[in-house]
PDB file of N, CA and C in Angstrom:
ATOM      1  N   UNK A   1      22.988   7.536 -11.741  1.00  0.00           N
ATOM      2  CA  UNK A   1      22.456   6.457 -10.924  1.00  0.00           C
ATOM      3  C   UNK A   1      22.224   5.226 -11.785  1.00  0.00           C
ATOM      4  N   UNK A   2      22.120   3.818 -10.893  1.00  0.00           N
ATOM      5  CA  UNK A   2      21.804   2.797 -11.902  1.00  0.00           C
ATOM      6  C   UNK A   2      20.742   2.182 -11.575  1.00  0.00           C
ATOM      7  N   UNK A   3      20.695   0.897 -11.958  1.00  0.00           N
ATOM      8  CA  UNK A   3      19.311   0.305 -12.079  1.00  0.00           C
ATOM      9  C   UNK A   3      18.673   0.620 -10.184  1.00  0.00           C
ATOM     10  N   UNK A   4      17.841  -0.112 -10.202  1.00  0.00           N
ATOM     11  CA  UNK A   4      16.524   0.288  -8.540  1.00  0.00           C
ATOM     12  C   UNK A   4      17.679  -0.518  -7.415  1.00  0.00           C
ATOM     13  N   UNK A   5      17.916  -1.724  -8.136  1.00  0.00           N
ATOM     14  CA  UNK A   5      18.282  -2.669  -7.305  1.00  0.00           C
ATOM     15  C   UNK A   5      20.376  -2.552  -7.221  1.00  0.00           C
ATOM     16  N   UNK A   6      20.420  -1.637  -8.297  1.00  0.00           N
ATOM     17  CA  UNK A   6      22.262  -1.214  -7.674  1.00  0.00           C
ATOM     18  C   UNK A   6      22.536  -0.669  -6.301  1.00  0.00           C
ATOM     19  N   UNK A   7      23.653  -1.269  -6.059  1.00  0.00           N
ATOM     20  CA  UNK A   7      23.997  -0.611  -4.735  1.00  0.00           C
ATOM     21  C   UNK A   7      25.806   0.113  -5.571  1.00  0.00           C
ATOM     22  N   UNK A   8      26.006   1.387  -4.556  1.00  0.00           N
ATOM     23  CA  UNK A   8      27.383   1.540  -5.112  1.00  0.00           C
ATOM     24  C   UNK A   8      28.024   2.358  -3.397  1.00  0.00           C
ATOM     25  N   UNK A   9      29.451   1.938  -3.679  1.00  0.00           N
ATOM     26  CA  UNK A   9      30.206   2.103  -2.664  1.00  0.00           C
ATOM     27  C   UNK A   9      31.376   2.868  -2.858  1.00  0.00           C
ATOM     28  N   UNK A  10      31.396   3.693  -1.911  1.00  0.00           N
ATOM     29  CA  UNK A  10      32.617   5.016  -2.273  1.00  0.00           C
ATOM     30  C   UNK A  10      33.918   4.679  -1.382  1.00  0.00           C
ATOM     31  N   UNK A  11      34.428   4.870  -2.190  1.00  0.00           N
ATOM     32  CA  UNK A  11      35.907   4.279  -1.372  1.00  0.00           C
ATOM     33  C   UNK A  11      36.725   5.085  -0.967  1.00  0.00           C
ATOM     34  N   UNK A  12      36.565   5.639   0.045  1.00  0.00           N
ATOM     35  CA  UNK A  12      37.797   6.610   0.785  1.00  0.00           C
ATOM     36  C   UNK A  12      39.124   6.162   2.088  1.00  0.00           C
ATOM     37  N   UNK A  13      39.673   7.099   1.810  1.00  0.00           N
ATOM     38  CA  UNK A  13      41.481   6.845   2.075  1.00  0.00           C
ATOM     39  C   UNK A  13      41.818   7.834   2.792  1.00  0.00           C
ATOM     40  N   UNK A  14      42.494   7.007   3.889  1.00  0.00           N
ATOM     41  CA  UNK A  14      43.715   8.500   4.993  1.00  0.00           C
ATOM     42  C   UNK A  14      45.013   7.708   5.086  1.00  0.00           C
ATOM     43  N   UNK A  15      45.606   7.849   4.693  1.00  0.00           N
ATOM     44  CA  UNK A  15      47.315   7.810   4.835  1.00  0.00           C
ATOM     45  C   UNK A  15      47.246   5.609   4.147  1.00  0.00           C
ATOM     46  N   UNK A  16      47.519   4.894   4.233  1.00  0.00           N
ATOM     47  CA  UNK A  16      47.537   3.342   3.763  1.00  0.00           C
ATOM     48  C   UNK A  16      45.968   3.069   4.022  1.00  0.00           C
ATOM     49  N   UNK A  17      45.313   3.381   5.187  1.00  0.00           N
ATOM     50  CA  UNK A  17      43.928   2.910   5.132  1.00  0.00           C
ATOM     51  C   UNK A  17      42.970   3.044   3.929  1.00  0.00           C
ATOM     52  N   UNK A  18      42.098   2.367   3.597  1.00  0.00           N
ATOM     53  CA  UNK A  18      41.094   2.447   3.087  1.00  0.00           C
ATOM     54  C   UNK A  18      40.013   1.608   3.234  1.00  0.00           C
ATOM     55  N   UNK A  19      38.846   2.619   3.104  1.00  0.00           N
ATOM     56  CA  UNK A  19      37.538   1.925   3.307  1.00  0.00           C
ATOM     57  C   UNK A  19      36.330   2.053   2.968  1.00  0.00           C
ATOM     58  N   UNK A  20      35.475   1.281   2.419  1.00  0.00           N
ATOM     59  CA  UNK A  20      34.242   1.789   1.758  1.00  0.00           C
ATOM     60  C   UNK A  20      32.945   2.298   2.320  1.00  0.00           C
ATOM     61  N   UNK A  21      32.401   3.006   1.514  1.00  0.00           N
ATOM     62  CA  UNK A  21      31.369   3.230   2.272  1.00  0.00           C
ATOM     63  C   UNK A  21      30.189   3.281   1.626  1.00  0.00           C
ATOM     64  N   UNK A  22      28.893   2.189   1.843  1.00  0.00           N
ATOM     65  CA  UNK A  22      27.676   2.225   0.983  1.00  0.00           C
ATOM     66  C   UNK A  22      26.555   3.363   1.175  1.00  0.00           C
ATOM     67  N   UNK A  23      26.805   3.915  -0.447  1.00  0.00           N
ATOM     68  CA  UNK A  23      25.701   5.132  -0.428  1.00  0.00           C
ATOM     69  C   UNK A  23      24.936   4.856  -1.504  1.00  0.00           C
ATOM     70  N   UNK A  24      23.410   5.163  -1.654  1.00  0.00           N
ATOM     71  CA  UNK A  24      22.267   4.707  -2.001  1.00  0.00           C
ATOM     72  C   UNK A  24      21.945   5.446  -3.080  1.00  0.00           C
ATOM     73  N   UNK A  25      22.813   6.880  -3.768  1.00  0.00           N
ATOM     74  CA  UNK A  25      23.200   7.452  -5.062  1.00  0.00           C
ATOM     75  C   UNK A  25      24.654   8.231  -5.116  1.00  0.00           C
ATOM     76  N   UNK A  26      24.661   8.127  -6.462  1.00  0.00           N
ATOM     77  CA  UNK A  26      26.308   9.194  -6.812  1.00  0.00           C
ATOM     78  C   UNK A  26      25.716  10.559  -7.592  1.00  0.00           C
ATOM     79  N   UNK A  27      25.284  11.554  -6.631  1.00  0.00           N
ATOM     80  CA  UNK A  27      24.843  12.685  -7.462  1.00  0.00           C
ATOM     81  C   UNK A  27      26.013  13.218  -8.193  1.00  0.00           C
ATOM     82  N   UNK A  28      27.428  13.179  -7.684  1.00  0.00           N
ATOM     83  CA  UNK A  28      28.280  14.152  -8.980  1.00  0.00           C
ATOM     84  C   UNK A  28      29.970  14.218  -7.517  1.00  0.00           C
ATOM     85  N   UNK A  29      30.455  15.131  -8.431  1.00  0.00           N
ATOM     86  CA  UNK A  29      31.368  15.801  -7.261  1.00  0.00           C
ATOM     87  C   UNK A  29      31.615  17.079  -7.365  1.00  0.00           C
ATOM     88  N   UNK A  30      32.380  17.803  -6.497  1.00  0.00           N
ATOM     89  CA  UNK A  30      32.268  19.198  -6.769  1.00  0.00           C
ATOM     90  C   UNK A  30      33.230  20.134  -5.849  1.00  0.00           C
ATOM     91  N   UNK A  31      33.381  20.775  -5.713  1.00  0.00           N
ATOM     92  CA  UNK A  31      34.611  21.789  -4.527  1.00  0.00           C
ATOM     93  C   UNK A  31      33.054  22.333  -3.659  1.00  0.00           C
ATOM     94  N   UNK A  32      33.317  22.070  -2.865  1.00  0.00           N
ATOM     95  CA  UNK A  32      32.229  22.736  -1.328  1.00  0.00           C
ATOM     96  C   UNK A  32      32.832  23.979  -0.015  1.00  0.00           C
ATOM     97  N   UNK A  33      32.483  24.601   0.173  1.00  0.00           N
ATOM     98  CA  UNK A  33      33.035  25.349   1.408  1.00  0.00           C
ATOM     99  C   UNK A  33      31.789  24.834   2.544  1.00  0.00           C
ATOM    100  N   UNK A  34      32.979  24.267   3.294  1.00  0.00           N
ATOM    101  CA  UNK A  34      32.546  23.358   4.196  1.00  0.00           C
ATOM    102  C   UNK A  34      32.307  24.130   5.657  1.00  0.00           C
ATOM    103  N   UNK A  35      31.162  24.324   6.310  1.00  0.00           N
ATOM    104  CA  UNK A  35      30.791  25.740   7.528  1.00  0.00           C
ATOM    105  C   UNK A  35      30.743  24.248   8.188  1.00  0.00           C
ATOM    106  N   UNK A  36      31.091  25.371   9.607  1.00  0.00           N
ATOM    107  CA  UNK A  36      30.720  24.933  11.006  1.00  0.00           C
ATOM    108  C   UNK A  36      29.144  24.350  11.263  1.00  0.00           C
ATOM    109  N   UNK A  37      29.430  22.992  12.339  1.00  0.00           N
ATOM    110  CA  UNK A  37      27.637  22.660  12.932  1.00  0.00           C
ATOM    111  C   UNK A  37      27.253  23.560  14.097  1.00  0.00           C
ATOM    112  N   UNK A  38      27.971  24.513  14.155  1.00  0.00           N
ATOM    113  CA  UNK A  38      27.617  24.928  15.646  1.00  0.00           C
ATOM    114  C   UNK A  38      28.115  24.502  16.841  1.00  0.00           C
ATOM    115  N   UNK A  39      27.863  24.815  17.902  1.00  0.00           N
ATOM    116  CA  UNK A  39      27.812  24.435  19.057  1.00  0.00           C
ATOM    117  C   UNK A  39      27.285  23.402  19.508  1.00  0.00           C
ATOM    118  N   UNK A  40      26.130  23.105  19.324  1.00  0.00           N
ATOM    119  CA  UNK A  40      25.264  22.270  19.776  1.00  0.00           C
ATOM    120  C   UNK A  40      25.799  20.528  18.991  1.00  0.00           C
ATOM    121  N   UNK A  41      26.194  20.638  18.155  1.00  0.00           N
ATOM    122  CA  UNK A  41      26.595  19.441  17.129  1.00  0.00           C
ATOM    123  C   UNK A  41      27.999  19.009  16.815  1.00  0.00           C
ATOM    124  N   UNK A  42      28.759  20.414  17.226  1.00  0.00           N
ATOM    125  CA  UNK A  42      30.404  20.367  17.047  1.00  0.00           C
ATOM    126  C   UNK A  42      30.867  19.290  17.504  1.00  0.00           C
ATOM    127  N   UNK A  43      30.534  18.499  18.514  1.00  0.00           N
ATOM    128  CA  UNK A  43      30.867  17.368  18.614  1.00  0.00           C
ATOM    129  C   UNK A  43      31.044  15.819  17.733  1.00  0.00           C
ATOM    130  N   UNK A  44      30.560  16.318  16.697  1.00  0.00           N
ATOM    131  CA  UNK A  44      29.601  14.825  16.089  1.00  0.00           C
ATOM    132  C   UNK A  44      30.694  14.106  15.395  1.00  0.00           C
ATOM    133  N   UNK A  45      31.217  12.548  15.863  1.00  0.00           N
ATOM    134  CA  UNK A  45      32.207  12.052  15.180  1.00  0.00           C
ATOM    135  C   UNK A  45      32.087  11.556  13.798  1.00  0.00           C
ATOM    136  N   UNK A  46      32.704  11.880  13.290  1.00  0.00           N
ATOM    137  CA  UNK A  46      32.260  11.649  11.662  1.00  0.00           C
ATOM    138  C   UNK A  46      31.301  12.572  10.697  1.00  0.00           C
ATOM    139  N   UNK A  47      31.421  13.664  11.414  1.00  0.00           N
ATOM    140  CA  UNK A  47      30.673  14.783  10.446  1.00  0.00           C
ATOM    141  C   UNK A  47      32.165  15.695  10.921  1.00  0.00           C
ATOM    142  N   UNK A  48      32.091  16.488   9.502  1.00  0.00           N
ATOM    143  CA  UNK A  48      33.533  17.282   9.450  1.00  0.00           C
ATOM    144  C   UNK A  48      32.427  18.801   9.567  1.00  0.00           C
ATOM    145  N   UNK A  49      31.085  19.045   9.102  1.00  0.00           N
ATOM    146  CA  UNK A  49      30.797  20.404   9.122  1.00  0.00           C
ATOM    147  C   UNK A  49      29.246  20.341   7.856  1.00  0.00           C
ATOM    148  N   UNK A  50      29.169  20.921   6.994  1.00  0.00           N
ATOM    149  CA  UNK A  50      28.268  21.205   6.417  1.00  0.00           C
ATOM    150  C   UNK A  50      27.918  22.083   5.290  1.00  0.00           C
ATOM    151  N   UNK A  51      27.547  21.721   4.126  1.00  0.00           N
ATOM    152  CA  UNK A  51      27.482  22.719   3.139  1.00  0.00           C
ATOM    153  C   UNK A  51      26.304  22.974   2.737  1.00  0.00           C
ATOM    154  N   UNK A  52      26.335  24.065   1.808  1.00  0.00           N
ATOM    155  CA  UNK A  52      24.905  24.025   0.887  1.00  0.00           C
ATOM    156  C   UNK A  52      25.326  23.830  -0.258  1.00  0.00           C
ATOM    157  N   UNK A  53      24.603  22.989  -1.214  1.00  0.00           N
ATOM    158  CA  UNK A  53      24.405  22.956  -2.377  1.00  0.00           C
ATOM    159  C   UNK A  53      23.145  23.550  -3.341  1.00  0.00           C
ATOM    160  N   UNK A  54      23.426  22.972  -4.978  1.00  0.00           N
ATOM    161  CA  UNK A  54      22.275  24.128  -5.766  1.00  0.00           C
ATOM    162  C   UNK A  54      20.976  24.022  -5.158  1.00  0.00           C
ATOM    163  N   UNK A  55      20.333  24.635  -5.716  1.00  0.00           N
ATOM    164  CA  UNK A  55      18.812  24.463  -5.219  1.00  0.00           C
ATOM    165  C   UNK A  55      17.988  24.420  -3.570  1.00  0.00           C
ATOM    166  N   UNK A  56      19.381  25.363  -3.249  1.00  0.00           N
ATOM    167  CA  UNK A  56      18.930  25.133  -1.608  1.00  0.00           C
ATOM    168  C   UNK A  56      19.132  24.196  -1.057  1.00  0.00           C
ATOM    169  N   UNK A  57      20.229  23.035  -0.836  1.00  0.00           N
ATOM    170  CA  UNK A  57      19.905  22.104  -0.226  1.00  0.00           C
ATOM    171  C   UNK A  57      21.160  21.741   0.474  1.00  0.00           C
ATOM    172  N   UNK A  58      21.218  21.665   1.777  1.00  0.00           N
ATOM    173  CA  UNK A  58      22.404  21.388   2.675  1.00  0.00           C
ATOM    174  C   UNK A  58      22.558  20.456   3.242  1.00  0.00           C
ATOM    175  N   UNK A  59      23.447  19.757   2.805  1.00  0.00           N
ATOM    176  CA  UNK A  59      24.252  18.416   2.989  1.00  0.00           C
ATOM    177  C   UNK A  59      24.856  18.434   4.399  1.00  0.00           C
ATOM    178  N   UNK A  60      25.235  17.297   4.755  1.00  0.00           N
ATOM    179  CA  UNK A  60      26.424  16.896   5.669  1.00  0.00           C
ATOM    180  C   UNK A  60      27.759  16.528   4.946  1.00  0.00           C
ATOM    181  N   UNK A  61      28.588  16.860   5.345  1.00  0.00           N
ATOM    182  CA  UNK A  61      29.842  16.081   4.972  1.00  0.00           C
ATOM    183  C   UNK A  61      30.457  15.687   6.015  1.00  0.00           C
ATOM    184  N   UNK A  62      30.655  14.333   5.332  1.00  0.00           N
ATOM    185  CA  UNK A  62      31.662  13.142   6.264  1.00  0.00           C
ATOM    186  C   UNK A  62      33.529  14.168   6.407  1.00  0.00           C
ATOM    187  N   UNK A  63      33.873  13.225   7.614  1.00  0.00           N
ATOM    188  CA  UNK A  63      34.712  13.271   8.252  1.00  0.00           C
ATOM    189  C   UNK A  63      35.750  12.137   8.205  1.00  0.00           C
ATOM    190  N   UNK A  64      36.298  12.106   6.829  1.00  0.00           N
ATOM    191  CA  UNK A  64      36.794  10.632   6.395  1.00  0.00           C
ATOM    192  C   UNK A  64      37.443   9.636   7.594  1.00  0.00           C
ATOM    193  N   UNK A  65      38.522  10.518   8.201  1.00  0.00           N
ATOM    194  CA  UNK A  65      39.488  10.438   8.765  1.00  0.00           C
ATOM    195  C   UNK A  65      38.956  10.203  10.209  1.00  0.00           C
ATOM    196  N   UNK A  66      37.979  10.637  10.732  1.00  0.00           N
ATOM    197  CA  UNK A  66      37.287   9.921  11.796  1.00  0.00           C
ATOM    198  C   UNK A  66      36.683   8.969  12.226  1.00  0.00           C
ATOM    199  N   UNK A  67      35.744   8.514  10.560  1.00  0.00           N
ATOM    200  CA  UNK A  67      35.234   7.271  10.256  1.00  0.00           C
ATOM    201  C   UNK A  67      36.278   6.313  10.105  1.00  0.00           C
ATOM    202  N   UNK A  68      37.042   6.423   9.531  1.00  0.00           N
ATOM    203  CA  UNK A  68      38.211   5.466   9.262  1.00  0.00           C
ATOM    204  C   UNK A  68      38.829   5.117  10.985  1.00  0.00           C
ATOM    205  N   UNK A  69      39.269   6.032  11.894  1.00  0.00           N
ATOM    206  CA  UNK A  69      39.936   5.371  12.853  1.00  0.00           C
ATOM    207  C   UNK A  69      38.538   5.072  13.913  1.00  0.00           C
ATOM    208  N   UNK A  70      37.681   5.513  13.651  1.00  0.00           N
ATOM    209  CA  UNK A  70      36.380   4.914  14.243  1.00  0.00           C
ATOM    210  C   UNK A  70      36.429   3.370  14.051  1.00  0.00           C
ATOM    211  N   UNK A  71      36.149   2.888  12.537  1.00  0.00           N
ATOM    212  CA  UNK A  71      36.509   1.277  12.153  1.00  0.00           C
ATOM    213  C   UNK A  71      37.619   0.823  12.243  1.00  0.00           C
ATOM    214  N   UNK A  72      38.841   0.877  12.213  1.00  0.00           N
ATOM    215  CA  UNK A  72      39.898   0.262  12.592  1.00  0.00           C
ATOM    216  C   UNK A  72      39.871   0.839  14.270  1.00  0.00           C
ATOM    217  N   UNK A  73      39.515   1.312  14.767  1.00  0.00           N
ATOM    218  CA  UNK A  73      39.220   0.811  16.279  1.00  0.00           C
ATOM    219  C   UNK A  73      38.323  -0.450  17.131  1.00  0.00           C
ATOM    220  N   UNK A  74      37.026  -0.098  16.419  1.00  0.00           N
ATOM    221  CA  UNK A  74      36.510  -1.228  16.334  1.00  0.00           C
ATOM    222  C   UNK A  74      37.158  -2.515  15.902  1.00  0.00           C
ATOM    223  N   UNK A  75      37.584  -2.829  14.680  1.00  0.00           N
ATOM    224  CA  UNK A  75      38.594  -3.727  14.410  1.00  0.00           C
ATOM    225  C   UNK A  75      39.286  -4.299  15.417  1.00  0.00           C
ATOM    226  N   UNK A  76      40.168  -3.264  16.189  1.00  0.00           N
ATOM    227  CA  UNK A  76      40.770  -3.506  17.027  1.00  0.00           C
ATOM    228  C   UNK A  76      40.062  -4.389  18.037  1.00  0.00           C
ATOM    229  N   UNK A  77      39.252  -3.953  18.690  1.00  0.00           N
ATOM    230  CA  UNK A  77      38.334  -4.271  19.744  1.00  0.00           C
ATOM    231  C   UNK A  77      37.786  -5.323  19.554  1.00  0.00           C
ATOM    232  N   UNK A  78      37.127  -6.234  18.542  1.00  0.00           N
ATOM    233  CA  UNK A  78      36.955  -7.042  18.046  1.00  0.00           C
ATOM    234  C   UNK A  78      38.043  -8.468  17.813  1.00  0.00           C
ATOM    235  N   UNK A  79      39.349  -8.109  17.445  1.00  0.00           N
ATOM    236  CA  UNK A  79      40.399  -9.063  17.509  1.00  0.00           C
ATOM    237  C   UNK A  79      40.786  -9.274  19.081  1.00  0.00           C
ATOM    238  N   UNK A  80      40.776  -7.825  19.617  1.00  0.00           N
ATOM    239  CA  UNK A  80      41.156  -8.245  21.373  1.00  0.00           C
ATOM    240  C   UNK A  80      40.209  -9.239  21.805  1.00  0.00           C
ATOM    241  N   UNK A  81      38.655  -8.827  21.862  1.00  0.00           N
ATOM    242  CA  UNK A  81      37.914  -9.645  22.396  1.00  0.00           C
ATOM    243  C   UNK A  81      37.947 -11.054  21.921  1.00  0.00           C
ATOM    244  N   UNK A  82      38.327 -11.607  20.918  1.00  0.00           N
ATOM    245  CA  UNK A  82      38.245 -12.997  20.569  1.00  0.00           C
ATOM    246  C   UNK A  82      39.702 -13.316  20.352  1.00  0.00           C
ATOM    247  N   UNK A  83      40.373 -13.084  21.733  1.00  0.00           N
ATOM    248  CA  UNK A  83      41.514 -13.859  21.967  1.00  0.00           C
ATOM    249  C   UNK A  83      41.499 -14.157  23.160  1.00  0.00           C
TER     250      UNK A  83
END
């Protein structure tokens, strides 16, 4: 991590797209086995599922590829409307 007042941005990619995304630390990286949300959550755009990490602690993981055509939809929608 860096100083109080750094910000840092992760830059992820699906096929030519790319796009950043601001997160508030870089704990590390790592290989995850990524479980199901269930039923109740299986829906959720931009969550791919869920892991645990050390010390007991279970994350979300993003859904690159959803977020990405999530914003270039928007995009879209945005150039239509201001024409």
């Amino acid at each position: 991590t860096g100083p109080p007042d750094s910000q840092f941005v992760v830059v992820v990619g699906l096929a030519q797209d790319r796009l950043g995304i601001a997160v508030d630390e870089l704990v590390g990286q790592q290989d995850v086995v990524v479980k199901s949300l269930g039923r109740l959550l299986a829906g959720t755009r931009g969550i791919a599922g869920a892991t645990d990490l050390d010390y007991r602690r279970t994350v979300l993981v993003l859904d690159v590829g959803a977020i990405i055509e999530e914003v270039l939809a928007g995009e879209r929608a945005l150039r239509e409307a201001s024409r």
